[in-house]
N, C-alpha and C. Protein backbone atom coordinates (compact mmCIF):
# COMPACT_ATOMS: atom_id res chain seq x y z
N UNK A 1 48.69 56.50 109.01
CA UNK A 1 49.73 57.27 108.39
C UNK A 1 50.97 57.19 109.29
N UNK A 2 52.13 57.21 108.67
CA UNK A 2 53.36 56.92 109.79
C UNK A 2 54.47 58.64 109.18
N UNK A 3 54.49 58.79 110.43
CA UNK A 3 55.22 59.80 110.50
C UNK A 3 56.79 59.57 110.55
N UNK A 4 57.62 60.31 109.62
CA UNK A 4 59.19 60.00 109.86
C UNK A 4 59.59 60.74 110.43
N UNK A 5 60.66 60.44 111.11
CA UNK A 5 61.53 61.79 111.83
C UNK A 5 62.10 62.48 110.57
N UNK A 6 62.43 63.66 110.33
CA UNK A 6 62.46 64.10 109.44
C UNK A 6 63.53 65.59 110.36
N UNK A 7 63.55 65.32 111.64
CA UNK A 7 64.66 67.01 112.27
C UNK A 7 65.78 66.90 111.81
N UNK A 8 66.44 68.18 111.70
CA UNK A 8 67.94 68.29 111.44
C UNK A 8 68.70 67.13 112.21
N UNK A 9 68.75 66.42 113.43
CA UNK A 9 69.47 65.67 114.39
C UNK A 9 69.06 64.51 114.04
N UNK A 10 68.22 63.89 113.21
CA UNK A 10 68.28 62.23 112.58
C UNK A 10 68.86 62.53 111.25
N UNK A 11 68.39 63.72 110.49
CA UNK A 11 69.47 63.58 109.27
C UNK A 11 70.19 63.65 108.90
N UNK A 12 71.45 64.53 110.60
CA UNK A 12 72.35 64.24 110.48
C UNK A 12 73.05 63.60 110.95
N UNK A 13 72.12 62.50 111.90
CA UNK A 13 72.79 61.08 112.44
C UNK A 13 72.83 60.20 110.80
N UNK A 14 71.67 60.20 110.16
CA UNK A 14 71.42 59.69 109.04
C UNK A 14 73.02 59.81 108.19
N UNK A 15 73.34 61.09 107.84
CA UNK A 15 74.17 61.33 106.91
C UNK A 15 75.53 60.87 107.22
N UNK A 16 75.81 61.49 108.66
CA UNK A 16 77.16 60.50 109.27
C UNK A 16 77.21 59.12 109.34
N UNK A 17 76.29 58.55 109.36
CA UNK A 17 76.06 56.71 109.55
C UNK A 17 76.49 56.58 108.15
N UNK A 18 76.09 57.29 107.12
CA UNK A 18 76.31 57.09 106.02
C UNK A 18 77.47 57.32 105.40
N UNK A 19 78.08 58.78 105.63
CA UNK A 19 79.41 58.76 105.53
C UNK A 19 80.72 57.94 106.57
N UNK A 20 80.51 57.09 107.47
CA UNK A 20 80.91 56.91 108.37
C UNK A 20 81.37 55.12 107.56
N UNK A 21 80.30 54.75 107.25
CA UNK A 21 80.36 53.80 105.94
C UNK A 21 80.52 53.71 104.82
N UNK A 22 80.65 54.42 104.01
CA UNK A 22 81.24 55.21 102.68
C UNK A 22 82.68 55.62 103.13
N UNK A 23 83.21 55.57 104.14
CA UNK A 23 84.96 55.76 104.48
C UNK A 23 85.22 54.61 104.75
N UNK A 24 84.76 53.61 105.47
CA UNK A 24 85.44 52.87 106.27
C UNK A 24 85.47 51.62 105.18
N UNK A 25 84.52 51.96 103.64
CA UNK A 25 84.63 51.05 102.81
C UNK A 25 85.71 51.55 102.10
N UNK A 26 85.89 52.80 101.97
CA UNK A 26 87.41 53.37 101.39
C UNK A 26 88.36 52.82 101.70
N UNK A 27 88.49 52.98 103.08
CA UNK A 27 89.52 52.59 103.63
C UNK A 27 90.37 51.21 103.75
N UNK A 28 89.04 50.43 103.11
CA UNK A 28 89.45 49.05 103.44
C UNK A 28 89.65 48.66 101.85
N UNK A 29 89.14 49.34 100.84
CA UNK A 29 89.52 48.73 99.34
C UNK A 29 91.25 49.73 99.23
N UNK A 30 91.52 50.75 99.54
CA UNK A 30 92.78 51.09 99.69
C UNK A 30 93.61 50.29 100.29
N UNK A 31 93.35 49.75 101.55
CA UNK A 31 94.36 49.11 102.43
C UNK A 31 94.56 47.63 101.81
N UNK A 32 93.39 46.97 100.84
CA UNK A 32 93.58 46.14 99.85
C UNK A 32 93.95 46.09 98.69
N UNK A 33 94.50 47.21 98.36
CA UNK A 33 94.91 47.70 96.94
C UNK A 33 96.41 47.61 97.09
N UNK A 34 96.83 47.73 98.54
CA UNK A 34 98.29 48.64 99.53
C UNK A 34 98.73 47.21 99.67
N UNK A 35 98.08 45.81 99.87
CA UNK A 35 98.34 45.20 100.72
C UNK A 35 98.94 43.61 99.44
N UNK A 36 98.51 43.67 98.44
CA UNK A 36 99.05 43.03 97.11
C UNK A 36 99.43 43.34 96.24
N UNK A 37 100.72 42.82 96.09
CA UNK A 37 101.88 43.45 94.95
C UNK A 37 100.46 43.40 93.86
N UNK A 38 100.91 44.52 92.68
CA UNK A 38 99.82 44.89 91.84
C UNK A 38 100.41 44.16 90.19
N UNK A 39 101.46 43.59 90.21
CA UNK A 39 101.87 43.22 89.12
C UNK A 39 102.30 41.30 89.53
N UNK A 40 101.95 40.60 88.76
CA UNK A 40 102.31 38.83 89.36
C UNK A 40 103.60 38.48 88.67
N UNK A 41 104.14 38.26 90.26
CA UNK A 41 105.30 37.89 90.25
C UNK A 41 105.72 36.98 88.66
N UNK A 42 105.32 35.69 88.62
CA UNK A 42 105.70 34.99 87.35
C UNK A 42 105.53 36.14 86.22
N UNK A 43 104.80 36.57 85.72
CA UNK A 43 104.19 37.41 84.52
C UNK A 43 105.60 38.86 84.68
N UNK A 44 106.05 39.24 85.77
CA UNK A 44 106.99 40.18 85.75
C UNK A 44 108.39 39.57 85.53
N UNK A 45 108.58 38.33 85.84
CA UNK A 45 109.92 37.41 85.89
C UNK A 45 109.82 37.37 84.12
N UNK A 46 108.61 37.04 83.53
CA UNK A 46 108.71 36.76 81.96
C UNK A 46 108.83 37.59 81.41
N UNK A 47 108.15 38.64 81.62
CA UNK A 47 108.52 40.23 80.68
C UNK A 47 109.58 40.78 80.95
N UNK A 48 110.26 40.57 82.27
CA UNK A 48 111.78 41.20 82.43
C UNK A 48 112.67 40.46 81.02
N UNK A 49 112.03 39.14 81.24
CA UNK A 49 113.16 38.21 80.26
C UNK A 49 112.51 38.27 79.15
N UNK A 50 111.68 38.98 78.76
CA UNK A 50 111.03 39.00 77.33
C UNK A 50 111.65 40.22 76.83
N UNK A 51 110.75 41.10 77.54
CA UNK A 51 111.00 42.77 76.87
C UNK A 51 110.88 43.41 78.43
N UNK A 52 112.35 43.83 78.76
CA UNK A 52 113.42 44.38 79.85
C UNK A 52 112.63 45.96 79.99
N UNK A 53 111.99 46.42 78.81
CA UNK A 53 111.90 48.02 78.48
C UNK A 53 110.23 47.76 79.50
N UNK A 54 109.60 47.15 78.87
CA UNK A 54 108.20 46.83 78.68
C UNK A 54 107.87 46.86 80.27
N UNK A 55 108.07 45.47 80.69
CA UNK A 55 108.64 45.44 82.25
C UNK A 55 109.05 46.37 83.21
N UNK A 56 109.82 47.45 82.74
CA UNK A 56 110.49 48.64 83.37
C UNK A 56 109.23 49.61 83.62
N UNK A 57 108.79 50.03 82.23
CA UNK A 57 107.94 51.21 82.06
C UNK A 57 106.23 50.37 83.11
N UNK A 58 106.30 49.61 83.34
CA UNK A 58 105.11 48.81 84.23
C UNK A 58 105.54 49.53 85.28
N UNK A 59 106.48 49.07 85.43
CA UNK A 59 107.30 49.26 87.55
C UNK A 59 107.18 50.36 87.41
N UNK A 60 107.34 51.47 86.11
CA UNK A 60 107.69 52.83 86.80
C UNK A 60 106.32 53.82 86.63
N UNK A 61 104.80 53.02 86.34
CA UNK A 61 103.94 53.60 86.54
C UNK A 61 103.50 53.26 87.82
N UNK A 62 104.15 52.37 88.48
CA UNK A 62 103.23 52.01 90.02
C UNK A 62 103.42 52.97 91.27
N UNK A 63 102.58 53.08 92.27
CA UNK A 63 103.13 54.21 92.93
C UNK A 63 104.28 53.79 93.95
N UNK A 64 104.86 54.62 94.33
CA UNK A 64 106.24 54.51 96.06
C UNK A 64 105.72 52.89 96.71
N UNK A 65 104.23 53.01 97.48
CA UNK A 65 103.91 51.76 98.21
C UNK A 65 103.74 50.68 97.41
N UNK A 66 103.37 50.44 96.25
CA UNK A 66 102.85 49.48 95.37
C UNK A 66 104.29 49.13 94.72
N UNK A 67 105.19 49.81 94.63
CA UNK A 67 106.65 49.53 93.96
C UNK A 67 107.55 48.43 94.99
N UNK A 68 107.17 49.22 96.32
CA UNK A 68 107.82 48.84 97.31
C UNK A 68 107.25 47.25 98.00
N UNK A 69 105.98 47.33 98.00
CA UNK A 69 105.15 45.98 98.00
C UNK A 69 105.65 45.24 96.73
N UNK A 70 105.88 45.49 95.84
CA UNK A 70 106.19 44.87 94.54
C UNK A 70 107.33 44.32 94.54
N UNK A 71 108.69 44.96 95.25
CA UNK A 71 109.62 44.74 95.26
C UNK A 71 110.03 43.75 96.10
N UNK A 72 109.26 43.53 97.26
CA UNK A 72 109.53 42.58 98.43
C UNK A 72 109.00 41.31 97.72
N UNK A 73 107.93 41.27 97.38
CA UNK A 73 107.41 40.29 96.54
C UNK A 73 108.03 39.68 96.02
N UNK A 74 108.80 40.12 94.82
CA UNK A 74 109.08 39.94 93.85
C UNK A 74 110.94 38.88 94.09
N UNK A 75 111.39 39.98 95.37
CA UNK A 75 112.41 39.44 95.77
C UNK A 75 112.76 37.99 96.22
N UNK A 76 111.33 37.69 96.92
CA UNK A 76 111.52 36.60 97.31
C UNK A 76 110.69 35.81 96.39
N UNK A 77 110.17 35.94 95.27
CA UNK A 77 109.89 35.18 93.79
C UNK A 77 110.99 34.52 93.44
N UNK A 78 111.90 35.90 93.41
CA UNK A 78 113.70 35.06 92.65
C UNK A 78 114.53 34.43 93.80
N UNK A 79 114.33 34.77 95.16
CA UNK A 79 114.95 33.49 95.73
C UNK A 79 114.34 32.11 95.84
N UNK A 80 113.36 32.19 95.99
CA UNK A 80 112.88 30.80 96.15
C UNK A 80 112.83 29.82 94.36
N UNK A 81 112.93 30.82 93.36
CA UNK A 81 112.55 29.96 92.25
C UNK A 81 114.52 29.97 92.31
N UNK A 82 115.57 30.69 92.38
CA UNK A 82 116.94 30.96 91.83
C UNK A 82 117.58 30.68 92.82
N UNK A 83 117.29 30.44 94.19
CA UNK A 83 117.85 30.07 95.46
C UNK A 83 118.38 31.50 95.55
N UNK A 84 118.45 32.33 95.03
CA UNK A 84 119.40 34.07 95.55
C UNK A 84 118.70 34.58 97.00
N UNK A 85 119.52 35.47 97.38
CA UNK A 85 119.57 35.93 98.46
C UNK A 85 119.44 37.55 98.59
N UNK A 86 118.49 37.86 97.45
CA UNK A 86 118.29 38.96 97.76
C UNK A 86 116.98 39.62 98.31
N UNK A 87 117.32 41.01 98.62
CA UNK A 87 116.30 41.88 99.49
C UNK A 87 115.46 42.49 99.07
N UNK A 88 114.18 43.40 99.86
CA UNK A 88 113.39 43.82 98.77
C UNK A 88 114.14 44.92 98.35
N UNK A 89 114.75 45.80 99.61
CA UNK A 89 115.77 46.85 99.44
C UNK A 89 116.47 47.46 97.91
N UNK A 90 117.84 46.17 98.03
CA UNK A 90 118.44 45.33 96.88
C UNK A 90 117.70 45.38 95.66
N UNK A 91 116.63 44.73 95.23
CA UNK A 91 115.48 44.56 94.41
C UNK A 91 114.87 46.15 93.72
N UNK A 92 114.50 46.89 94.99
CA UNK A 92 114.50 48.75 94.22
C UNK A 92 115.97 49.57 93.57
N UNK A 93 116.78 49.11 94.48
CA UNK A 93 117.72 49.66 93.72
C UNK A 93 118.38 48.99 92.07
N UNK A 94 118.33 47.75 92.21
CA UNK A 94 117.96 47.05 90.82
C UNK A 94 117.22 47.79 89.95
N UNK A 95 116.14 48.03 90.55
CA UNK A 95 115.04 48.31 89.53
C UNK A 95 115.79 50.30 88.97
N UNK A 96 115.62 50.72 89.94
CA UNK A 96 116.16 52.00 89.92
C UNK A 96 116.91 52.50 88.82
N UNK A 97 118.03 51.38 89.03
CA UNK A 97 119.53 51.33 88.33
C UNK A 97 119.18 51.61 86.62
N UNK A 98 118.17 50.00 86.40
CA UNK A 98 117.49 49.64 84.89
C UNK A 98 116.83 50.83 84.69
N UNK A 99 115.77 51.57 85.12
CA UNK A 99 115.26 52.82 84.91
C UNK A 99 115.97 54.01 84.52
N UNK A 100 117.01 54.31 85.21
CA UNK A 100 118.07 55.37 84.86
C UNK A 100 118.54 55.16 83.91
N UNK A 101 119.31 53.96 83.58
CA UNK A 101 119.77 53.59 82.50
C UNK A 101 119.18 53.64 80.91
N UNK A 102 117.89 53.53 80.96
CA UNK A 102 116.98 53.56 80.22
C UNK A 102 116.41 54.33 79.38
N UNK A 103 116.68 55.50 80.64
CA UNK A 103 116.03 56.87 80.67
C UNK A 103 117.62 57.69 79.84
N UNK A 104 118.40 57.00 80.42
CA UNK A 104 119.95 57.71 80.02
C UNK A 104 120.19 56.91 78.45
N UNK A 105 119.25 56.23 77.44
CA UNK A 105 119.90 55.69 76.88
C UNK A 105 119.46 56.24 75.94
């Protein structure tokens, strides 16, 4: 017959090992969620030029970091395909601008 440890001090080495790994997998599908624009570049270049509204209301469900990852992205999508010279900076306030406008129309 095999006996388990079964004291308060393995089950709660047990439970921390466990939660200790159950975060650190959090942590790492967040920081991969954080870490790629969430919308593709080409597919946002076509719906801007398709349907401007459609496109907008996308950008303005994404959150602050994912907008902002989006925007850097995206910036240097249109320089390298348009040769432009713009920023991701530049690029939010763009976006900003179309949103207000939108919202104001």
């Amino acid at each position: 017959m095999t006996i388990r440890r079964t004291s308060a001090t393995y089950l709660g080495r047990y439970h921390n090992r466990q939660d200790a790994e159950l975060t650190h997998d959090l942590r790492y599908r967040y920081q991969q969620a954080l870490s790629t624009p969430t919308l593709d570049c080409a597919d946002l270049y076509e719906l801007l030029r398709a349907d401007r509204r459609e496109a907008l209301l996308k950008l303005a469900d994404l959150t602050l970091p994912q907008l902002t990852l989006q925007a850097y992205a995206f910036a240097g999508y249109v320089n390298e395909r348009h040769g432009k010279e713009w920023t991701g900076l530049e690029m939010l306030q763009w976006w900003n601008d179309q949103i207000a406008q939108m919202e104001g129309a």
